[in-house]
Protein backbone atom coordinates (compact mmCIF):
# COMPACT_ATOMS: atom_id res chain seq x y z
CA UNK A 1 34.67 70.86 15.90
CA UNK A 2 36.40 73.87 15.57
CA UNK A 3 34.59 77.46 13.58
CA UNK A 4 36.47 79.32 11.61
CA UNK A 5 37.24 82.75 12.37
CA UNK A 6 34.66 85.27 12.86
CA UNK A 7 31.82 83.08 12.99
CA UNK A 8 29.31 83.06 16.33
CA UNK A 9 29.88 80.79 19.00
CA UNK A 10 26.86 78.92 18.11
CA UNK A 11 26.43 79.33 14.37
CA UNK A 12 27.49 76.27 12.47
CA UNK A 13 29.30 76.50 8.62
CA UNK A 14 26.34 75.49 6.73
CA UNK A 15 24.28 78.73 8.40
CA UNK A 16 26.94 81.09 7.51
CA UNK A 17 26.96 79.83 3.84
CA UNK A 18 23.46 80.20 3.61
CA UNK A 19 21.99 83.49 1.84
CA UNK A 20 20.68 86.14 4.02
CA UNK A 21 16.65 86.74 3.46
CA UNK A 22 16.32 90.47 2.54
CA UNK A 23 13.05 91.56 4.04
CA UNK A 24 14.04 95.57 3.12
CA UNK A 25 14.86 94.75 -0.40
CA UNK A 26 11.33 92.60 -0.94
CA UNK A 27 8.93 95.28 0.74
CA UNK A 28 10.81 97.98 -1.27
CA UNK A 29 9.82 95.63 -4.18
CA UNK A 30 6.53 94.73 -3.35
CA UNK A 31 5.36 98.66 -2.62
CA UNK A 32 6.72 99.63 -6.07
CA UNK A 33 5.14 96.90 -7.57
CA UNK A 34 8.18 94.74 -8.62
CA UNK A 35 8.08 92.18 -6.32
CA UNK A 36 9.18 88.98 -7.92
CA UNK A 37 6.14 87.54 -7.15
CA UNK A 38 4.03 90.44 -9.24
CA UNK A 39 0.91 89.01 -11.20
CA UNK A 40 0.99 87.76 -14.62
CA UNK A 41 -2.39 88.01 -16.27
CA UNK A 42 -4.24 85.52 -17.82
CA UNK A 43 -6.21 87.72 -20.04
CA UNK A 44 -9.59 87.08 -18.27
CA UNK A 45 -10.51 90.37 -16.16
CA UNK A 46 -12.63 88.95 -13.79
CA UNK A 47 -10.43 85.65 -12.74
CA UNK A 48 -7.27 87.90 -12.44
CA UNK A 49 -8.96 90.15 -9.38
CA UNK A 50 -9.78 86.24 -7.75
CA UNK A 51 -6.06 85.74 -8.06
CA UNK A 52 -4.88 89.45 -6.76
CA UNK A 53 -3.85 90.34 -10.34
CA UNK A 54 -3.35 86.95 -11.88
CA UNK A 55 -1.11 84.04 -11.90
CA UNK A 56 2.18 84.35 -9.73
CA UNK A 57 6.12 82.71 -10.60
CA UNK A 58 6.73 79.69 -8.38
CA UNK A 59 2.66 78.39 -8.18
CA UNK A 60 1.13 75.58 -8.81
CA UNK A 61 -1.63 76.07 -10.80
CA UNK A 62 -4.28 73.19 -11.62
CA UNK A 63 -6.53 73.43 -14.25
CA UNK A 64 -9.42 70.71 -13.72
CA UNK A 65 -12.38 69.68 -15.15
CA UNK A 66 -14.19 66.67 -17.25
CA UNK A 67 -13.51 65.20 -20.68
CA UNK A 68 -14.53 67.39 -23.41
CA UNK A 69 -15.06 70.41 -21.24
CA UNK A 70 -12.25 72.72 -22.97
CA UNK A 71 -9.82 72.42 -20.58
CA UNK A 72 -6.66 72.34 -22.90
CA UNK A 73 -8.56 75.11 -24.69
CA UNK A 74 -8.76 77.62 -21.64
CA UNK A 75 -4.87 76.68 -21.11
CA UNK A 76 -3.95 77.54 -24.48
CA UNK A 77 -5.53 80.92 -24.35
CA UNK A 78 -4.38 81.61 -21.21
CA UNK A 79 -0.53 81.09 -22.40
CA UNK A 80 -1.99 82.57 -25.66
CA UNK A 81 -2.81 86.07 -23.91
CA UNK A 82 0.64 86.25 -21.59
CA UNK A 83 2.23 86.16 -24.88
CA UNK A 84 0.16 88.73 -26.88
CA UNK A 85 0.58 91.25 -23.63
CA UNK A 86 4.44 90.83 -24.24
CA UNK A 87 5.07 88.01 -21.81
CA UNK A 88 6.84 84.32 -22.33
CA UNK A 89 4.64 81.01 -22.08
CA UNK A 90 5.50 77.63 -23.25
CA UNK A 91 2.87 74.90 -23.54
CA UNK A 92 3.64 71.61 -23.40
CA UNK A 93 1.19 68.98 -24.84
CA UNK A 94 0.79 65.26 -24.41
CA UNK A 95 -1.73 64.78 -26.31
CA UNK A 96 -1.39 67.12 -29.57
CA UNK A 97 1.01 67.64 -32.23
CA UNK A 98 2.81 71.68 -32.32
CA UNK A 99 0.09 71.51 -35.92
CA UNK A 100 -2.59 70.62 -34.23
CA UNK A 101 -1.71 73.33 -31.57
CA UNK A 102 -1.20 75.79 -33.93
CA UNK A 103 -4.64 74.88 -35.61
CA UNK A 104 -6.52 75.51 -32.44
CA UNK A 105 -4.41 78.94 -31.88
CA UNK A 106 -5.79 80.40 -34.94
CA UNK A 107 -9.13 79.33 -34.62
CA UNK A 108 -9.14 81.17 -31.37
CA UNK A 109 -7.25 84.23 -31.98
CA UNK A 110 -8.92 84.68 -35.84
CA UNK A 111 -12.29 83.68 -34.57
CA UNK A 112 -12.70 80.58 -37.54
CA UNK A 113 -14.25 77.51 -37.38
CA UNK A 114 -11.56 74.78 -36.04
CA UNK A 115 -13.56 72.87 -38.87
CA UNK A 116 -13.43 75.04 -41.78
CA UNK A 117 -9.86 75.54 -40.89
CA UNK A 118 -8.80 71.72 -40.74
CA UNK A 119 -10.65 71.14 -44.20
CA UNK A 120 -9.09 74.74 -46.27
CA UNK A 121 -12.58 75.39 -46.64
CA UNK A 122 -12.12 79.21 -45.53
CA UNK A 123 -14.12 82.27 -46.96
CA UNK A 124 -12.00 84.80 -48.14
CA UNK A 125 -13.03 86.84 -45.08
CA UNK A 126 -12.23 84.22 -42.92
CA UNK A 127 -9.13 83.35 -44.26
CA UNK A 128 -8.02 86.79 -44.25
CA UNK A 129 -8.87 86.73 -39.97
CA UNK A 130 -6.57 83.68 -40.17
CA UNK A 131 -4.01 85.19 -41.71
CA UNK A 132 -3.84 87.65 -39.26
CA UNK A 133 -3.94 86.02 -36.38
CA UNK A 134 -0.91 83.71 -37.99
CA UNK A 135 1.17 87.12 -38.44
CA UNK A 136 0.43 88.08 -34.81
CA UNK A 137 1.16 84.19 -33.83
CA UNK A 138 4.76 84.60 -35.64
CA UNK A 139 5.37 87.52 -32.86
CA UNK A 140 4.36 85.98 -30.13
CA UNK A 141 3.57 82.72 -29.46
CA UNK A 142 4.06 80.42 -26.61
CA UNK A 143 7.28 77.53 -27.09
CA UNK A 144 5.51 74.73 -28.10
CA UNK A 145 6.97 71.08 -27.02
CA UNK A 146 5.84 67.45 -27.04
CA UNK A 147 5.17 66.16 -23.68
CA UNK A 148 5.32 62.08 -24.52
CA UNK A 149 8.37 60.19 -23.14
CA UNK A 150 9.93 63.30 -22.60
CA UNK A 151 8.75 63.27 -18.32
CA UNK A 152 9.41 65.81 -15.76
CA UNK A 153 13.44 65.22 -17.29
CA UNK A 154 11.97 67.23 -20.75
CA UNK A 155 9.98 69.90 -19.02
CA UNK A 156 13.18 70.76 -16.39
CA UNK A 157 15.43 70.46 -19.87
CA UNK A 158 12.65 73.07 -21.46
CA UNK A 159 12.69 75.40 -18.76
CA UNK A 160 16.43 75.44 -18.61
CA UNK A 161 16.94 76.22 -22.04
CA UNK A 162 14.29 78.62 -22.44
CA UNK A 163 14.97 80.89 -18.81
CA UNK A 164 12.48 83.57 -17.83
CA UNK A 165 9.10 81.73 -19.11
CA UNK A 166 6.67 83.38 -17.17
CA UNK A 167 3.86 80.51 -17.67
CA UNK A 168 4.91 76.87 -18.32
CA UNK A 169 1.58 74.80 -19.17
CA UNK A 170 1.64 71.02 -19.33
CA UNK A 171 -1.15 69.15 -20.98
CA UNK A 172 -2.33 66.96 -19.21
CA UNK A 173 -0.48 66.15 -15.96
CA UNK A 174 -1.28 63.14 -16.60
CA UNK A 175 1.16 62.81 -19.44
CA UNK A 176 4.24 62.94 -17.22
CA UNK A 177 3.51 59.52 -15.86
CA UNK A 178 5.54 56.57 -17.22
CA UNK A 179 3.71 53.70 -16.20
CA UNK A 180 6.18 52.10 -13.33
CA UNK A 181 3.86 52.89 -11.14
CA UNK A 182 0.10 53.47 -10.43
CA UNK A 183 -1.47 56.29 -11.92
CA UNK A 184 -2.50 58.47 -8.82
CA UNK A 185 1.28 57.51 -7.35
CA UNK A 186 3.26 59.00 -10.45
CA UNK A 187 0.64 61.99 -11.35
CA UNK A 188 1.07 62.95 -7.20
CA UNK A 189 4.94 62.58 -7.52
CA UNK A 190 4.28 64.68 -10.86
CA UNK A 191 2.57 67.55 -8.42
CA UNK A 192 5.30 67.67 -5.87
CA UNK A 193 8.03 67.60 -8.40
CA UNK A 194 5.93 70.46 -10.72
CA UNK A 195 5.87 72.84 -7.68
CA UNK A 196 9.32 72.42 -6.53
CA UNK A 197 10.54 73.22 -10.40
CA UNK A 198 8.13 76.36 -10.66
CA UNK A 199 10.04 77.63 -7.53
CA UNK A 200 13.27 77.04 -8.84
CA UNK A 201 12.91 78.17 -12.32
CA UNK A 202 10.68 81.24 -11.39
CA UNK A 203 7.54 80.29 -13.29
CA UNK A 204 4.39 79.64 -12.77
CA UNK A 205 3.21 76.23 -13.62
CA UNK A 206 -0.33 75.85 -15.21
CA UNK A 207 -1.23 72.07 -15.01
CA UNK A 208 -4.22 70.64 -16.82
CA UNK A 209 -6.18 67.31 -15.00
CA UNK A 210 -8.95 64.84 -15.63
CA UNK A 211 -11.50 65.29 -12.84
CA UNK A 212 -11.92 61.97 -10.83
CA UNK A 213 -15.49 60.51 -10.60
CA UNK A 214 -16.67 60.10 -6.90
CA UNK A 215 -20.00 58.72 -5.63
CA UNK A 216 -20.63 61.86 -3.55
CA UNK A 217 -20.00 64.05 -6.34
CA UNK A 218 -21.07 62.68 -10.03
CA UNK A 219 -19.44 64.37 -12.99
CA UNK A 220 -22.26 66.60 -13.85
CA UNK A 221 -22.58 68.71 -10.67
CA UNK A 222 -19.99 71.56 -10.23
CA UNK A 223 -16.54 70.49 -9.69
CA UNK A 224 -15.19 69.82 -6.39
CA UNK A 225 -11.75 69.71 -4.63
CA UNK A 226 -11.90 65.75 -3.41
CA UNK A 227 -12.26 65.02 -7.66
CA UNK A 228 -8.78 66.02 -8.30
CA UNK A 229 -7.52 62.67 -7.13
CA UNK A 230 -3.52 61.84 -6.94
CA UNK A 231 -4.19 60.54 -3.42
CA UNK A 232 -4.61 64.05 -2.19
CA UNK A 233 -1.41 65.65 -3.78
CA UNK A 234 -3.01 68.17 -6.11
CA UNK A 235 -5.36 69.21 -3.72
CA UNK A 236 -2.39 69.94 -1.24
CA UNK A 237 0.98 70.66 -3.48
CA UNK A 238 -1.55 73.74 -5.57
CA UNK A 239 -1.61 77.17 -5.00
CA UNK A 240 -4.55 77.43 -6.98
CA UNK A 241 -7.11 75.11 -8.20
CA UNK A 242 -9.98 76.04 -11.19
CA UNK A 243 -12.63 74.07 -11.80
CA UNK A 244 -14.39 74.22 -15.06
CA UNK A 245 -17.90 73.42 -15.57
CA UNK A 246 -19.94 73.18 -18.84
CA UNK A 247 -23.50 72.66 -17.86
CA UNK A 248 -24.41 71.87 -21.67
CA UNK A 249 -22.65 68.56 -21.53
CA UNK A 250 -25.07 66.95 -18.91
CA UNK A 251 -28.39 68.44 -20.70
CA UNK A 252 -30.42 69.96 -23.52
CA UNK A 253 -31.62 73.36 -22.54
CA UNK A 254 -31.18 76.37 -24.67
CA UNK A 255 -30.26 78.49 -21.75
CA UNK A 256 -26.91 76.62 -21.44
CA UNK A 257 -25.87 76.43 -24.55
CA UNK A 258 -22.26 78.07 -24.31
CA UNK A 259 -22.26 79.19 -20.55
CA UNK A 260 -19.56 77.79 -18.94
CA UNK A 261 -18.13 78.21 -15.07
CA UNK A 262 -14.84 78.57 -13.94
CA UNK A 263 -14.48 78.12 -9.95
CA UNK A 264 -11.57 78.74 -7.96
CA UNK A 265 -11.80 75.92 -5.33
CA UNK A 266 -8.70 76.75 -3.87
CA UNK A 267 -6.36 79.97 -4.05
CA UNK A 268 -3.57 79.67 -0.83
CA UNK A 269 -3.34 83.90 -1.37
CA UNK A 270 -6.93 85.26 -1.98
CA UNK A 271 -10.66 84.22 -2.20
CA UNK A 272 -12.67 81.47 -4.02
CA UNK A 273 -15.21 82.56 -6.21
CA UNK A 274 -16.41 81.55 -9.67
CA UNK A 275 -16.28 83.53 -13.24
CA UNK A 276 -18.73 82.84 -15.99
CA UNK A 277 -17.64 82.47 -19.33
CA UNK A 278 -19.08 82.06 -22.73
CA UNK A 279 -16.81 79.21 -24.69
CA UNK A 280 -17.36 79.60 -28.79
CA UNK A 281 -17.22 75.95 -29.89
CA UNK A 282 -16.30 76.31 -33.60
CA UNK A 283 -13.33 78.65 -32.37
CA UNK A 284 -12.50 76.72 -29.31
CA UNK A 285 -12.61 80.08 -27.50
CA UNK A 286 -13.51 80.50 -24.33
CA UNK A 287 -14.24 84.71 -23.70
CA UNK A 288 -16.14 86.21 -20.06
CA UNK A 289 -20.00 86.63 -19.86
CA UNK A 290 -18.81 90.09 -18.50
């Protein structure tokens, strides 16, 4: 085979085609703090100086933990907060209508009972904090879709209609399975397929999971990395995996009410470690002990 002109003796066609890595232009970046890669936070202090400033474009981010423990909560205010800083989110929900969504988004961000809120049985003062919070919702809020049927096809559609979302949150994983195949096999072909899309459409993707029971680890001890299941796929395809932990759900004691645990079992970039939080039932708010 013959190379066209100009080309090295032993450099084939599809190397000259490829694009050029340009390590000047990404240190420039990096030292004046634009690096594509630069942190978007997640509104909680303590977890963004885990993750070296917060969550990064192109990671795979896994959210687990056990029914009932607030997971889809903590996601919600986490795309909740990008947005009120100025970012882009999206949240994608498999298990929720956009209402019920929206419900849970002012509870949180007027600080009203979920309850009162669902039955119009607001004070005046309260209803005036939801009102608010609905006016600064209007502003910014996160692109709200329905996950069912839609698959990994709906969230690459989303992503390429709406370019530049900074933080793409689907809830749960679990919802972009269609049932051809078993569970763990579509939820780990979910993974892989999640990671390469936050890559190629520059976000990062914040992925909530059901914690898998083991016989090492029961449900009510602290979360561990072997429980995310998906024949090993989460634990490998993330760049960072939280844990949350509600000690109130496996006991009585006063001292727990509230206190819950977020643990980063795995960060590929930066440390472990584990932030405590406080989460406000009637708002579904989660806010740090700190």
């Amino acid at each position: 085979m013959r190379h066209g002109a100009g080309m090295g003796a032993g450099e084939a066609p599809e190397e000259r085609a490829r694009p050029r890595f340009d390590v000047a232009s990404v240190l420039r970046s990096a030292l004046d703090g634009r690096a594509a890669g630069a942190p978007i936070p997640t509104g909680f202090p303590t977890l963004d100086g885990l993750l070296g400033g917060g969550l990064r474009r192109g990671d795979l981010v896994v959210l687990a933990g056990d029914t009932g423990s607030g997971k889809s909560a903590l996601a919600l205010a986490i795309a909740l907060n990008v947005c009120a800083a100025g970012g882009s989110a999206a949240f994608l929900s498999g298990e929720m209508t956009a209402a019920r969504i929206l419900e849970r988004a002012l509870a949180m961000r007027g600080r009203v009972a979920i309850d009162d809120l669902r039955r119009g049985s607001l004070t005046d003062e309260a209803h005036a904090a939801a009102a608010a919070a609905a006016l600064a919702l209007r502003e910014r809020a996160p692109v709200l879709e329905d996950l069912r049927d839609a698959g990994l096809t709906g969230v690459s559609d989303l992503l390429a209609v709406h370019l530049g979302i900074e933080v793409t949150v689907v809830d749960p994983l679990q919802a972009l399975a269609l049932g051809r195949l078993p569970l763990d096999e579509e939820v780990a072909h979910a993974a892989h397929a999640l990671k390469e899309l936050s890559i190629r459409r520059s976000t990062a993707a914040l992925v909530v999971s059901q914690l898998a029971p083991s016989t090492s680890a029961p449900l009510s001890s602290r979360p561990q990395l072997h429980q995310l299941g998906a024949l090993g796929a989460l634990q490998q395809h993330a760049d960072v995996v939280l844990g949350l932990f509600r000690e109130e759900m496996y006991g009585s004691h006063p001292d727990t009410e509230g206190a819950a645990e977020l643990h980063v079992l795995k960060n590929r970039n930066g440390p472990g470690g584990m932030v405590d939080l406080y989460f406000h039932r009637e708002w579904l708010r989660f806010e740090e002990v700190a």
